[in-house]
N, C-alpha and C. Protein backbone atom coordinates (compact mmCIF):
# COMPACT_ATOMS: atom_id res chain seq x y z
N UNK A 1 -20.46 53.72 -22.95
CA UNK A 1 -20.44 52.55 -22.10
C UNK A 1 -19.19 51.73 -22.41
N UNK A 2 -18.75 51.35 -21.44
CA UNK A 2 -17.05 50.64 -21.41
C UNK A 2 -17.50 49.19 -21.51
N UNK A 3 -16.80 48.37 -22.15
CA UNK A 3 -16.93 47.20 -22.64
C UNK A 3 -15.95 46.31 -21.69
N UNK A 4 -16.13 45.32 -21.08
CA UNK A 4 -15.12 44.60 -20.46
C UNK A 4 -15.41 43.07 -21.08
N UNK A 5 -13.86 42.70 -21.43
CA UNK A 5 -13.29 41.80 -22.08
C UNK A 5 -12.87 40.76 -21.22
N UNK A 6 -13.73 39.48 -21.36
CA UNK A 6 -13.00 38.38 -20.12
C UNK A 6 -12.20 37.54 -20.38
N UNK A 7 -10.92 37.48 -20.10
CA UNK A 7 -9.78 37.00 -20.74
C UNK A 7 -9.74 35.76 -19.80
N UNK A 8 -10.10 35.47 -18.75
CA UNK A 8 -9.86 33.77 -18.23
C UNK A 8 -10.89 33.86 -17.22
N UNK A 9 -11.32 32.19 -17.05
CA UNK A 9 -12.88 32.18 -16.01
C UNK A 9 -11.51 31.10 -15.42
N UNK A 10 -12.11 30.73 -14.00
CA UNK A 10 -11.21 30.20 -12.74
C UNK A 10 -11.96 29.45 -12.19
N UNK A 11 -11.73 28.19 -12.23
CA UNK A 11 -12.97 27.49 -11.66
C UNK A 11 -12.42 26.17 -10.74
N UNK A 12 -13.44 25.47 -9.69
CA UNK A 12 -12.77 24.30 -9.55
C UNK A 12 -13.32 22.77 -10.25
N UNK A 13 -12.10 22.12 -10.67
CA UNK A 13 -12.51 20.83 -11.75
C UNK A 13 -13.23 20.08 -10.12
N UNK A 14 -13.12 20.11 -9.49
CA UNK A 14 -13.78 18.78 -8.51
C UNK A 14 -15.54 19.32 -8.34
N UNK A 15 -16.82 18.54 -8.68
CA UNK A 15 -18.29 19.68 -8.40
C UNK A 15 -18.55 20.27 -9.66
N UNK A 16 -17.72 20.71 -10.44
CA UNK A 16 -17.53 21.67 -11.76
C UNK A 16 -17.86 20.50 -12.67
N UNK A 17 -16.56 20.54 -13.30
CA UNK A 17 -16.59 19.64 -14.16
C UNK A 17 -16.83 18.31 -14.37
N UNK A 18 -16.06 17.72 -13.38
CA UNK A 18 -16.29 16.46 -12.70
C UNK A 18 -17.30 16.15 -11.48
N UNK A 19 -17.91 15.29 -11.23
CA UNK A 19 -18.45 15.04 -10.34
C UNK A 19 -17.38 14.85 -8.92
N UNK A 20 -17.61 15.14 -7.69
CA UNK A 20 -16.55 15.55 -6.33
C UNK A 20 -16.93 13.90 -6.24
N UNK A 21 -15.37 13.32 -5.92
CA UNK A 21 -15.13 11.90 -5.13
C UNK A 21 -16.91 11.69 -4.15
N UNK A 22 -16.86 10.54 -4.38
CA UNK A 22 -18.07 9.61 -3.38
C UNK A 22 -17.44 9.55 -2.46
N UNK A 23 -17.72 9.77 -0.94
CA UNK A 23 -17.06 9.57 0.43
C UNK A 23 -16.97 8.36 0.45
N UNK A 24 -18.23 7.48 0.49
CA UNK A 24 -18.18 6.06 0.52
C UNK A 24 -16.99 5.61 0.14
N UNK A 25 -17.45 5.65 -0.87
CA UNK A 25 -16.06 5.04 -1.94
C UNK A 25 -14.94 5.75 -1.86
N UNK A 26 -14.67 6.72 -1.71
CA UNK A 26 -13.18 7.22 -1.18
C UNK A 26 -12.55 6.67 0.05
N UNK A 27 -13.65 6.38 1.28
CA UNK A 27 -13.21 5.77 2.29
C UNK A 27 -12.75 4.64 1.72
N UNK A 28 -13.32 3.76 1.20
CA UNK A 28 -12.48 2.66 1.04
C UNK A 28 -11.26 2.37 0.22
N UNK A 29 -11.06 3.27 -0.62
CA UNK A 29 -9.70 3.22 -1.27
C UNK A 29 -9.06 3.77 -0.04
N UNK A 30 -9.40 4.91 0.40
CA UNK A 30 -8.14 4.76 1.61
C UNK A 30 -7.85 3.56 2.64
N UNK A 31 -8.93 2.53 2.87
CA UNK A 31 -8.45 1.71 3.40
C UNK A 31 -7.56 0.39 2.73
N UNK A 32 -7.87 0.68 1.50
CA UNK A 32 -7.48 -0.33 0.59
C UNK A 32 -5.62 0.01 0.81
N UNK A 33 -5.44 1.52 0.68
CA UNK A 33 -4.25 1.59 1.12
C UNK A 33 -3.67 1.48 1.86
N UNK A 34 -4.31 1.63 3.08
CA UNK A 34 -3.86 1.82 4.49
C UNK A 34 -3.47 -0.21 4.71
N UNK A 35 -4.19 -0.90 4.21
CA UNK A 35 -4.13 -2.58 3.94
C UNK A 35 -3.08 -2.58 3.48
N UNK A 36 -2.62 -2.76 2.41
CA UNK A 36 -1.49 -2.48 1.56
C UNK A 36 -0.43 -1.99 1.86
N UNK A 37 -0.24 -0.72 2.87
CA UNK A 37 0.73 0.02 3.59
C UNK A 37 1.19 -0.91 4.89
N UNK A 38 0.23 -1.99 5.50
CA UNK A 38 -0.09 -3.16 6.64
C UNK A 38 0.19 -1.54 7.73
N UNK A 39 -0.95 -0.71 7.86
CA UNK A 39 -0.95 0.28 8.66
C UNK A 39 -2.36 0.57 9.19
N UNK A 40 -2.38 0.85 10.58
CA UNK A 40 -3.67 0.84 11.08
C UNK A 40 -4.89 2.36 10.32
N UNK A 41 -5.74 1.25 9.56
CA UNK A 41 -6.72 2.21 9.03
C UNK A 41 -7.68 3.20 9.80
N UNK A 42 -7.94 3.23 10.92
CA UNK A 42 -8.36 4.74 11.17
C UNK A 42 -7.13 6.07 11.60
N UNK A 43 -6.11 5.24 11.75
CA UNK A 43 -4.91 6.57 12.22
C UNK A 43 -4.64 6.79 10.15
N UNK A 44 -4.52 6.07 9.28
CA UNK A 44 -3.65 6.31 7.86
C UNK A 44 -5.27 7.15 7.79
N UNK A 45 -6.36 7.00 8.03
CA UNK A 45 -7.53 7.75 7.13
C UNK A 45 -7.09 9.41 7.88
N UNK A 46 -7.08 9.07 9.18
CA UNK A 46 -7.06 10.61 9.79
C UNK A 46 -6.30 11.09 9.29
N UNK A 47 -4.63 10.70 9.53
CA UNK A 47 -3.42 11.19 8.85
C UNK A 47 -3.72 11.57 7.47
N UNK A 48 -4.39 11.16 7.03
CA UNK A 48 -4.33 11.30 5.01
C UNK A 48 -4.93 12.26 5.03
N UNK A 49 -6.32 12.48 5.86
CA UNK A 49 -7.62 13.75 5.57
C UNK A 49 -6.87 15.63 6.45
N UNK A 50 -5.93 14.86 7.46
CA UNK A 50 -5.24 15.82 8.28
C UNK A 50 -4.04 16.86 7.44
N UNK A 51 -3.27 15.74 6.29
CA UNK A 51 -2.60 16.31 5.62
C UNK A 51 -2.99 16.43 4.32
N UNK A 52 -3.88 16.63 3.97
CA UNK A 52 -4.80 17.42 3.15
C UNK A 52 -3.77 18.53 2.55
N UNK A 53 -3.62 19.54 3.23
CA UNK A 53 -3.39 20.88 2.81
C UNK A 53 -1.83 20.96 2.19
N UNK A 54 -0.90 19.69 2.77
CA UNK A 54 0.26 19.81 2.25
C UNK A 54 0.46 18.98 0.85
N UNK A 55 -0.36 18.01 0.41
CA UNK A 55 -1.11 17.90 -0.72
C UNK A 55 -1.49 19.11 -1.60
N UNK A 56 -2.08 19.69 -1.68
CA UNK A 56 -2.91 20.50 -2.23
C UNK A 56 -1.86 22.06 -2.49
N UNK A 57 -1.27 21.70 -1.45
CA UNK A 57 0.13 22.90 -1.73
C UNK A 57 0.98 22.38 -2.25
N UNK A 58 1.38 21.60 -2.42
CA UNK A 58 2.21 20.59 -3.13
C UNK A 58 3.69 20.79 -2.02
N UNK A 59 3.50 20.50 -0.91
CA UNK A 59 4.66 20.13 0.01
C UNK A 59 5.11 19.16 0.21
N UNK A 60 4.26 18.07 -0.26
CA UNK A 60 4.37 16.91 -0.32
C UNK A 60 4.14 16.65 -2.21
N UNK A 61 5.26 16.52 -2.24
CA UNK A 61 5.13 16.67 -4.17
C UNK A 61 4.57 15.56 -5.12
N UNK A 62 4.78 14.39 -4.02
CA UNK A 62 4.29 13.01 -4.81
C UNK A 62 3.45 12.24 -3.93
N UNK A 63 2.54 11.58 -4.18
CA UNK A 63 2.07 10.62 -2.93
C UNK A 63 2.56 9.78 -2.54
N UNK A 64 3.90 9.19 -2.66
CA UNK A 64 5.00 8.58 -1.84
C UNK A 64 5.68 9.65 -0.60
N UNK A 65 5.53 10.91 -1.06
CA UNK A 65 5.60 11.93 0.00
C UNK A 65 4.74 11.70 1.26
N UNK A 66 3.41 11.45 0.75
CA UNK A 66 2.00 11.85 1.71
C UNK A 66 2.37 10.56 2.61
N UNK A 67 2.83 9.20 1.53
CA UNK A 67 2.34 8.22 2.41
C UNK A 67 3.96 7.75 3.22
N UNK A 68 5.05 8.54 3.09
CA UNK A 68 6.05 8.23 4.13
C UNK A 68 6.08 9.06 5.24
N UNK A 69 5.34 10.35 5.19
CA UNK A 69 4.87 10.83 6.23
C UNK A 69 3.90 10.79 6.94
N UNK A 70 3.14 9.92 6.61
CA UNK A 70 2.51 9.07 7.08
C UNK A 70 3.18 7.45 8.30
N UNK A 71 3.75 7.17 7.50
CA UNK A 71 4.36 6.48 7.98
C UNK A 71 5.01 6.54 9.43
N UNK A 72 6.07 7.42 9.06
CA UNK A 72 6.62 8.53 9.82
C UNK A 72 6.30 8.97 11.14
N UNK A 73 5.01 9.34 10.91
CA UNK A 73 3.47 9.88 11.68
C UNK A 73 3.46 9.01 13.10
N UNK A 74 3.41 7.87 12.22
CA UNK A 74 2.68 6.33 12.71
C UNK A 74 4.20 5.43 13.61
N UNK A 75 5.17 5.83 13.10
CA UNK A 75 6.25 5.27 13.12
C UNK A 75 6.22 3.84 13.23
N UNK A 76 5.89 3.58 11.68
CA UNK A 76 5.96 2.63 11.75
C UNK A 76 5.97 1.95 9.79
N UNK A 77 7.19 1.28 9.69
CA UNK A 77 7.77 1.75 8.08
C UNK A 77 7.04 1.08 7.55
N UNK A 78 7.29 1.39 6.16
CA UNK A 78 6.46 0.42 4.71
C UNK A 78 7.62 0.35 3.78
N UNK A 79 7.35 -0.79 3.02
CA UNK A 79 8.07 -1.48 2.36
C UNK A 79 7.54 -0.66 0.87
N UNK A 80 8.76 -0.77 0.26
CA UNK A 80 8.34 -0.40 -1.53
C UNK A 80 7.44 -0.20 -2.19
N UNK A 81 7.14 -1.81 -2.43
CA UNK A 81 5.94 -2.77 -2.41
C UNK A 81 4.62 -2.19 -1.93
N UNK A 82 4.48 -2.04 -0.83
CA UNK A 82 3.07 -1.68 -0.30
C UNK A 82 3.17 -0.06 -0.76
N UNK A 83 4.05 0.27 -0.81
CA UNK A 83 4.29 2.17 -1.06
C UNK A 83 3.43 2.25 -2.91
N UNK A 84 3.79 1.12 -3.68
CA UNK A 84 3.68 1.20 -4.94
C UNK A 84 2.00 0.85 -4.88
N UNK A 85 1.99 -0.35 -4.33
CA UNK A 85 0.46 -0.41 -4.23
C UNK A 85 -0.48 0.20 -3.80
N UNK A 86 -0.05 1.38 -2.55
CA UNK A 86 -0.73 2.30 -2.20
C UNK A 86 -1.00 3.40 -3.56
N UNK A 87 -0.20 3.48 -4.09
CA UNK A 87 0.25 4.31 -5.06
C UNK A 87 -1.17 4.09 -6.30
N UNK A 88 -0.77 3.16 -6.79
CA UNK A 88 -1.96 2.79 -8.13
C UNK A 88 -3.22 2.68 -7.49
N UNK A 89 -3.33 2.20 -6.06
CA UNK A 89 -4.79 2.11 -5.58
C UNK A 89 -5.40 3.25 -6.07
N UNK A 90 -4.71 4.43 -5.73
CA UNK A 90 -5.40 5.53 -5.23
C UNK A 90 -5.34 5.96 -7.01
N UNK A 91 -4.45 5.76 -7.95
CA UNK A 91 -4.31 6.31 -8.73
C UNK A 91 -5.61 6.17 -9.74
N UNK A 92 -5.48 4.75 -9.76
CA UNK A 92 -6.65 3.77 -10.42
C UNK A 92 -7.50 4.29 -9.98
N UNK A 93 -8.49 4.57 -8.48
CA UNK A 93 -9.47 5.28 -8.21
C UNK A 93 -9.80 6.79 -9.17
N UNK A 94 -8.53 7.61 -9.20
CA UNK A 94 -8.35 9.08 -9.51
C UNK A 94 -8.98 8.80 -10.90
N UNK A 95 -8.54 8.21 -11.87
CA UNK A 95 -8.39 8.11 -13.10
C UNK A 95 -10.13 7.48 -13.58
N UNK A 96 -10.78 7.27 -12.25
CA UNK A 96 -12.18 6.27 -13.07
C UNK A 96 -12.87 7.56 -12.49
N UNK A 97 -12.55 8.26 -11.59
CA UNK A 97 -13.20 9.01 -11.39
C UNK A 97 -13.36 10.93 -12.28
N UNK A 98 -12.15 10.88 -12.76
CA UNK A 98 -12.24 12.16 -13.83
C UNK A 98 -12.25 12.27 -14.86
N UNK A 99 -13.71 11.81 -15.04
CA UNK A 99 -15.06 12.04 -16.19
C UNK A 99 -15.38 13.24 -16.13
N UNK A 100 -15.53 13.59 -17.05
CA UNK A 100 -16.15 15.03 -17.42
C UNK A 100 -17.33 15.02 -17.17
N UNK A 101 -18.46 15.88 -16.44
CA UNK A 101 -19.70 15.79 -16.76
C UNK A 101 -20.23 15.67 -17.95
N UNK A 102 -21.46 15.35 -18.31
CA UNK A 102 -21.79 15.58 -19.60
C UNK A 102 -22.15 16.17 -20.51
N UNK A 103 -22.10 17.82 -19.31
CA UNK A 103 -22.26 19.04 -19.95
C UNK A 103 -20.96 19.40 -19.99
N UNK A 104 -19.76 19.04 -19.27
CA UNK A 104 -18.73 20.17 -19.33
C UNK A 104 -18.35 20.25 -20.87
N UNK A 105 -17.78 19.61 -21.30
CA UNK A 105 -17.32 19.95 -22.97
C UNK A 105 -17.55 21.13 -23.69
N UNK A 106 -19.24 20.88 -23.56
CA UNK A 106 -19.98 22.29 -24.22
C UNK A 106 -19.94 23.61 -23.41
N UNK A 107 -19.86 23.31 -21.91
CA UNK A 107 -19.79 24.36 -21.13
C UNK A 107 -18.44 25.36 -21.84
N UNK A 108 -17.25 24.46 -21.60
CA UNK A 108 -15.94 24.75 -21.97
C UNK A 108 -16.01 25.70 -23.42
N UNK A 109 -16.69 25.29 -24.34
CA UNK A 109 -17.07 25.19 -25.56
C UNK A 109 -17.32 26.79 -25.56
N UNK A 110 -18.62 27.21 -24.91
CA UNK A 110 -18.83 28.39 -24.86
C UNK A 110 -18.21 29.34 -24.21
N UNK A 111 -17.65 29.15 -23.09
CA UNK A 111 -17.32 30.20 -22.62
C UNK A 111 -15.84 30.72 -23.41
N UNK A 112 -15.14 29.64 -24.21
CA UNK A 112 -14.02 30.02 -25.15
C UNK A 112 -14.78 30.85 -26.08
N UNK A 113 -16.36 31.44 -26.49
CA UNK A 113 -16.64 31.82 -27.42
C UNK A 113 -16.34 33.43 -27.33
């Protein structure tokens, strides 16, 4: 009998490890930005959820990327200022939100065994 050796598990951190963003509450940091950007919040929510994928591919490499094409989109500019504040909104959200579950640690734990 042949023995197979598992050299890496592949998983996703959003559901996994972490608990996946609250919609609720994600909606409103996007509006918090879309405020901040002084840009109409249901076109910046669509635009943001629409370009999703160039995010996630990293075509847009920074979220000053996401949110001048956005802009762009909208034609209609943003200042520094609101670009920066869009910026930490979302960041500050990211950062309260990636908690480890309270199993992952140990999960992690074992499967390195």
């Amino acid at each position: 009998m042949q023995v197979t050796i598992i050299k890496a598990v592949i998983f996703d951190l959003f559901g996994t490890l972490i608990e996946n963003f609250n919609a609720q509450e994600y909606r409103q940091v996007l509006s918090r930005m879309a405020s901040s950007l002084s840009l109409p919040e249901a076109s910046f929510y669509d635009l943001w959820y629409n370009s999703f994928n160039q995010r996630a591919l990293g075509i847009f490499k920074t979220l000053e990327e996401s949110i001048r094409f956005i802009s762009k989109e909208l034609n209609k500019p943003v200042v520094k200022s609101g670009i920066e504040e869009a910026i930490r909104i979302r960041l500050d959200y990211t950062k309260k939100t990636l908690v480890p579950r309270e199993d992952a640690i140990e999960t992690l734990k074992q499967l390195k065994k």
